[in-house]
Protein backbone atom coordinates (compact mmCIF):
# COMPACT_ATOMS: atom_id res chain seq x y z
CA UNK A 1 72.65 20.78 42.65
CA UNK A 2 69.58 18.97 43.02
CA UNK A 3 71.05 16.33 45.62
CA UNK A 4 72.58 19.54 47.74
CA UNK A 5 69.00 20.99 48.12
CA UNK A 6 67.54 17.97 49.34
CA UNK A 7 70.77 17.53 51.62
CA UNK A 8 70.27 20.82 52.69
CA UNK A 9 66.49 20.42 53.23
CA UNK A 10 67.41 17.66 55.04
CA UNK A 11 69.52 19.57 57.15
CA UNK A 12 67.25 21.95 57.68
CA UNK A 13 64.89 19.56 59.08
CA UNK A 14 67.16 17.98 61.29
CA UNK A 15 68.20 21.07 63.10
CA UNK A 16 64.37 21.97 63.74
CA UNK A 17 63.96 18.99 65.31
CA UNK A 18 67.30 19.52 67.20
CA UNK A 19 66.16 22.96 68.62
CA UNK A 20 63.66 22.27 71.49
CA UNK A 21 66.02 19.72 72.86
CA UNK A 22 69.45 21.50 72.46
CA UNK A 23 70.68 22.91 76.00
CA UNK A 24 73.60 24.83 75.33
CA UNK A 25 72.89 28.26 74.15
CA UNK A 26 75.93 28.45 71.44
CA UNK A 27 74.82 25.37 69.80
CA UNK A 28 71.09 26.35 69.64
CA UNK A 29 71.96 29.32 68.14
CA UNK A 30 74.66 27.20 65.63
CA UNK A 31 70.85 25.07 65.07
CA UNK A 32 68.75 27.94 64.13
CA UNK A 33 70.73 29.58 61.55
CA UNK A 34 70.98 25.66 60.36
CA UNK A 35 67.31 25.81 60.36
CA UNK A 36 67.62 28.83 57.78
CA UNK A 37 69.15 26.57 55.02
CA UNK A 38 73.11 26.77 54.02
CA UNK A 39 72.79 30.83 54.06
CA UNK A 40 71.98 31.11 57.66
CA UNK A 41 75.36 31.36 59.29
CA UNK A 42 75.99 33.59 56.50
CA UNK A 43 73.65 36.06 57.34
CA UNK A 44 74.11 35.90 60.89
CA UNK A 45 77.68 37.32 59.75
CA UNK A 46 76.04 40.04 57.62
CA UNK A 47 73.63 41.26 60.55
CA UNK A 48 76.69 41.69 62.76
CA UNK A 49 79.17 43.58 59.72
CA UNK A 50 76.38 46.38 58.76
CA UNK A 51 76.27 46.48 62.69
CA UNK A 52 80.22 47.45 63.19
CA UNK A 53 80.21 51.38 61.77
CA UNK A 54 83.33 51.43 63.36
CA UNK A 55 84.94 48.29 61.59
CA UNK A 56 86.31 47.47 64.85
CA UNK A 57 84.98 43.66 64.68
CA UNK A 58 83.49 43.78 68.30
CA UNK A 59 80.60 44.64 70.02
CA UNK A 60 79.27 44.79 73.76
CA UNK A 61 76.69 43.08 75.27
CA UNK A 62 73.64 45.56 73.84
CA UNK A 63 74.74 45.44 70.54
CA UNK A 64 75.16 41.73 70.37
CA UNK A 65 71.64 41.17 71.83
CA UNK A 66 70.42 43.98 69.15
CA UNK A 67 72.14 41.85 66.47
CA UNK A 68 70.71 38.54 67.10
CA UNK A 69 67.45 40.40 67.87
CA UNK A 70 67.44 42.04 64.63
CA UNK A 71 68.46 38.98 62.60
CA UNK A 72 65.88 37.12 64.23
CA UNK A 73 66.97 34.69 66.38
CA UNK A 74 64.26 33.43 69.11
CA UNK A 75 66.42 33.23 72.11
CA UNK A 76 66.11 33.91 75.69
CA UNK A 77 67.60 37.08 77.12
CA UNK A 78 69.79 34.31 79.83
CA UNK A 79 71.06 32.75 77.06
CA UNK A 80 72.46 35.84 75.08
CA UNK A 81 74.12 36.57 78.24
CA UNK A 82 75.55 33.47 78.67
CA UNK A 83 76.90 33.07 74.82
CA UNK A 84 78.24 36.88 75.19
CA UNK A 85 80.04 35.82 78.66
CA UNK A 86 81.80 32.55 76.70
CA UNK A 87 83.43 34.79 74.35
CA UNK A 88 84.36 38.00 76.69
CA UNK A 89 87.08 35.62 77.69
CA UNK A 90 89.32 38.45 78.73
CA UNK A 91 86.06 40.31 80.72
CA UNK A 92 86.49 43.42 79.00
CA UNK A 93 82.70 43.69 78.13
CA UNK A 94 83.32 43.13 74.12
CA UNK A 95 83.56 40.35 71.88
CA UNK A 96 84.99 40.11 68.94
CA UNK A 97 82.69 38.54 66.29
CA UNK A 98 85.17 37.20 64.01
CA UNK A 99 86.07 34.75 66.60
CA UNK A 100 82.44 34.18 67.69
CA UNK A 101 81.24 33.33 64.16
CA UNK A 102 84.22 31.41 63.75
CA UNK A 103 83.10 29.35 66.93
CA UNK A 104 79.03 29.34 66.06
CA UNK A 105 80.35 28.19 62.11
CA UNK A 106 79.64 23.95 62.04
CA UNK A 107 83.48 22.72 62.05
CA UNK A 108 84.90 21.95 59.19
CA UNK A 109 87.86 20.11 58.62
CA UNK A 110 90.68 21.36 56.75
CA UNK A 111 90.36 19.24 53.49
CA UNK A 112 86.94 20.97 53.07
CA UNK A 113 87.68 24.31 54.25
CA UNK A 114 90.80 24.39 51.96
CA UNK A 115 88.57 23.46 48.57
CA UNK A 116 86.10 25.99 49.42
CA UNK A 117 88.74 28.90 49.51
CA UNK A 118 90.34 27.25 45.95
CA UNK A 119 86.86 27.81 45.07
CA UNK A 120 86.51 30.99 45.82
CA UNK A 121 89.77 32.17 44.69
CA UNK A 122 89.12 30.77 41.19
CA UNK A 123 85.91 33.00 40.99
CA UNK A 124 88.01 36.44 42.21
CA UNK A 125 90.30 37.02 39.02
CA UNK A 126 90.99 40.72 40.13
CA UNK A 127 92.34 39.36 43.55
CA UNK A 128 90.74 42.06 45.44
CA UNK A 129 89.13 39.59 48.03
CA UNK A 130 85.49 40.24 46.58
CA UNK A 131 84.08 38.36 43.96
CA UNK A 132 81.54 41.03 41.49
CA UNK A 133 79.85 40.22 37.84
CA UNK A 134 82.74 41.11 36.66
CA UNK A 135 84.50 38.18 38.05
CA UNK A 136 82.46 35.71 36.73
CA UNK A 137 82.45 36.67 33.46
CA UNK A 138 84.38 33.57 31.67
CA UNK A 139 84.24 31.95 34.67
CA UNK A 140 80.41 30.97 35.36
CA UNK A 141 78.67 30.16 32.64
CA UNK A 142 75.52 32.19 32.40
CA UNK A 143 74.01 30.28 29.01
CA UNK A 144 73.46 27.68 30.51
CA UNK A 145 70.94 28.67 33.67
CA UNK A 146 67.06 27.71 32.08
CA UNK A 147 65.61 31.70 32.21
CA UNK A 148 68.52 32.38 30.11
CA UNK A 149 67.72 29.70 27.71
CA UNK A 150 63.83 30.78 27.75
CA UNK A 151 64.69 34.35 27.14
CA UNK A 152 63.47 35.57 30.36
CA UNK A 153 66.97 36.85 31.84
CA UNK A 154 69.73 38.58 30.29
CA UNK A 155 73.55 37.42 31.45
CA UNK A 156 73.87 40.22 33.82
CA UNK A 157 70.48 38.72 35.46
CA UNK A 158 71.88 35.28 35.84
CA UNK A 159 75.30 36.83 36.92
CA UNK A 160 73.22 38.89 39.50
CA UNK A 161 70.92 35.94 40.57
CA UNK A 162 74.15 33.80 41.20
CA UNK A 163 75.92 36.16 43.56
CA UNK A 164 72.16 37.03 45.31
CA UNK A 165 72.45 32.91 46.31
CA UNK A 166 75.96 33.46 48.26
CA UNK A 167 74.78 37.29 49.34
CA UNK A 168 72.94 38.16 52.30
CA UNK A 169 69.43 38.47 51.88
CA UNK A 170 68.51 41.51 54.12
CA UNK A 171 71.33 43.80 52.34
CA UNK A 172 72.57 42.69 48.95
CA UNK A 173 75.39 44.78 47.87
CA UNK A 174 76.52 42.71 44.54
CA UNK A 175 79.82 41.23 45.78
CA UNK A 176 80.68 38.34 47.78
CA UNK A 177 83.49 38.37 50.11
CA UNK A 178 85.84 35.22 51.07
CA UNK A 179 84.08 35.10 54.64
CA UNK A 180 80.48 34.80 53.21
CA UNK A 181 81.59 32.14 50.71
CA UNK A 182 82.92 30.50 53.47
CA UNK A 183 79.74 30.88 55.63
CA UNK A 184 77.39 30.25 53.28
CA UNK A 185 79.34 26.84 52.22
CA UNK A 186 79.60 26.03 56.02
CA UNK A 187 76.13 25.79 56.02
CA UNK A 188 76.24 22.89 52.69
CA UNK A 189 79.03 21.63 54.43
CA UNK A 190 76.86 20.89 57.76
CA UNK A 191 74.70 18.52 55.54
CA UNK A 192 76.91 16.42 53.96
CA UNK A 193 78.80 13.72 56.27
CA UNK A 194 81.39 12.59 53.74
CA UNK A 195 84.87 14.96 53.30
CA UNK A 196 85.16 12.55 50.26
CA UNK A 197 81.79 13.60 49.02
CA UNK A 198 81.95 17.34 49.68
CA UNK A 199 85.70 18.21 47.99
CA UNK A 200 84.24 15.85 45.12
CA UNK A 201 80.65 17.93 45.27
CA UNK A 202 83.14 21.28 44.75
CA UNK A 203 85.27 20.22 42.60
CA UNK A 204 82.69 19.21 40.04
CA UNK A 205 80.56 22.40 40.82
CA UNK A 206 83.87 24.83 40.25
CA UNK A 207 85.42 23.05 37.60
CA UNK A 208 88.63 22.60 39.64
């Protein structure tokens, strides 16, 4: 895990640097939430789901603006326009922001997206689509995290710590959907060239 966070540091970096040059507005945005580490796509898809009270999975025009604005991403009101216009591909004023995250995601190819989900199926015994303590109990093992060892957390602290890491961090609710496991590893996916490397990396870190 020690190699992923300098990958990922490394990635974050990168996109920084990537930022003031980038011209197309879908990209730049893909770069910022880059810039946030392997959670930032992630929580751009968070900021948009506590946004949809009416679970319909779209939004107009204000709302989008509101949801970028509110997750804080520094771009120019021309270029919210222009990303919102890309995706309101039949002109009905609405996107829907399944497809649009599934667009502003880095690609993945299927190899890695594949392992991921095996991943994240192994962790969600009850097969409810959400992953809880509960669900990691015989699965992660919390005994061996080093505030454990030192007596400074319980299981259910170490349990709790390892779902905050995959949860969003404006609105934890305790459970981790398939979609934010997804996100979250698009982001460790961005900094790692090698499909080799990465379904090894998951394999090893899920025991699969």
């Amino acid at each position: 895990m020690a190699a992923i966070s300098q990958l990922e540091r490394d990635m974050m970096e990168k996109a920084r640097r990537q930022i003031p040059q980038c011209q197309d507005p879908v990209e730049k945005l893909r770069l910022q939430c880059l810039a946030r580490g392997a959670s930032g796509i992630k929580g751009l898809g968070r900021a948009f789901r506590i946004m949809d009270d009416n679970y319909s999975s779209s939004v107009d025009l204000e709302e989008f603006s509101n949801g970028l604005q509110n997750y804080g991403v520094p771009l120019q009101p021309e270029e919210v326009q222009k990303i919102f216009e890309q995706f309101d591909t039949n002109g009905n004023g609405t996107i829907n922001f399944d497809e649009f995250l599934n667009s502003v995601r880095p690609p993945m190819s299927n190899a890695r997206r594949q392992v991921i989900l095996e991943a994240f199926h192994k962790m969600d015994k009850t097969g409810d689509g959400l992953v809880t303590i509960e669900d990691l109990k015989g699965v992660y093992n919390p005994k061996c995290h080093q505030k454990y060892q030192n007596g400074e957390w319980n299981e259910r602290q170490v349990f709790q710590h390892f779902l905050d890491s995959f949860d969003s961090p404006n609105k934890k609710d305790g459970q981790v959907t398939a979609e934010e496991f997804l996100n979250y590893y698009s982001g460790v996916s961005a900094s790692i060239d090698s499909d080799a490397y990465f379904v090894v990396m998951m394999k090893n870190a899920w025991k699969m």
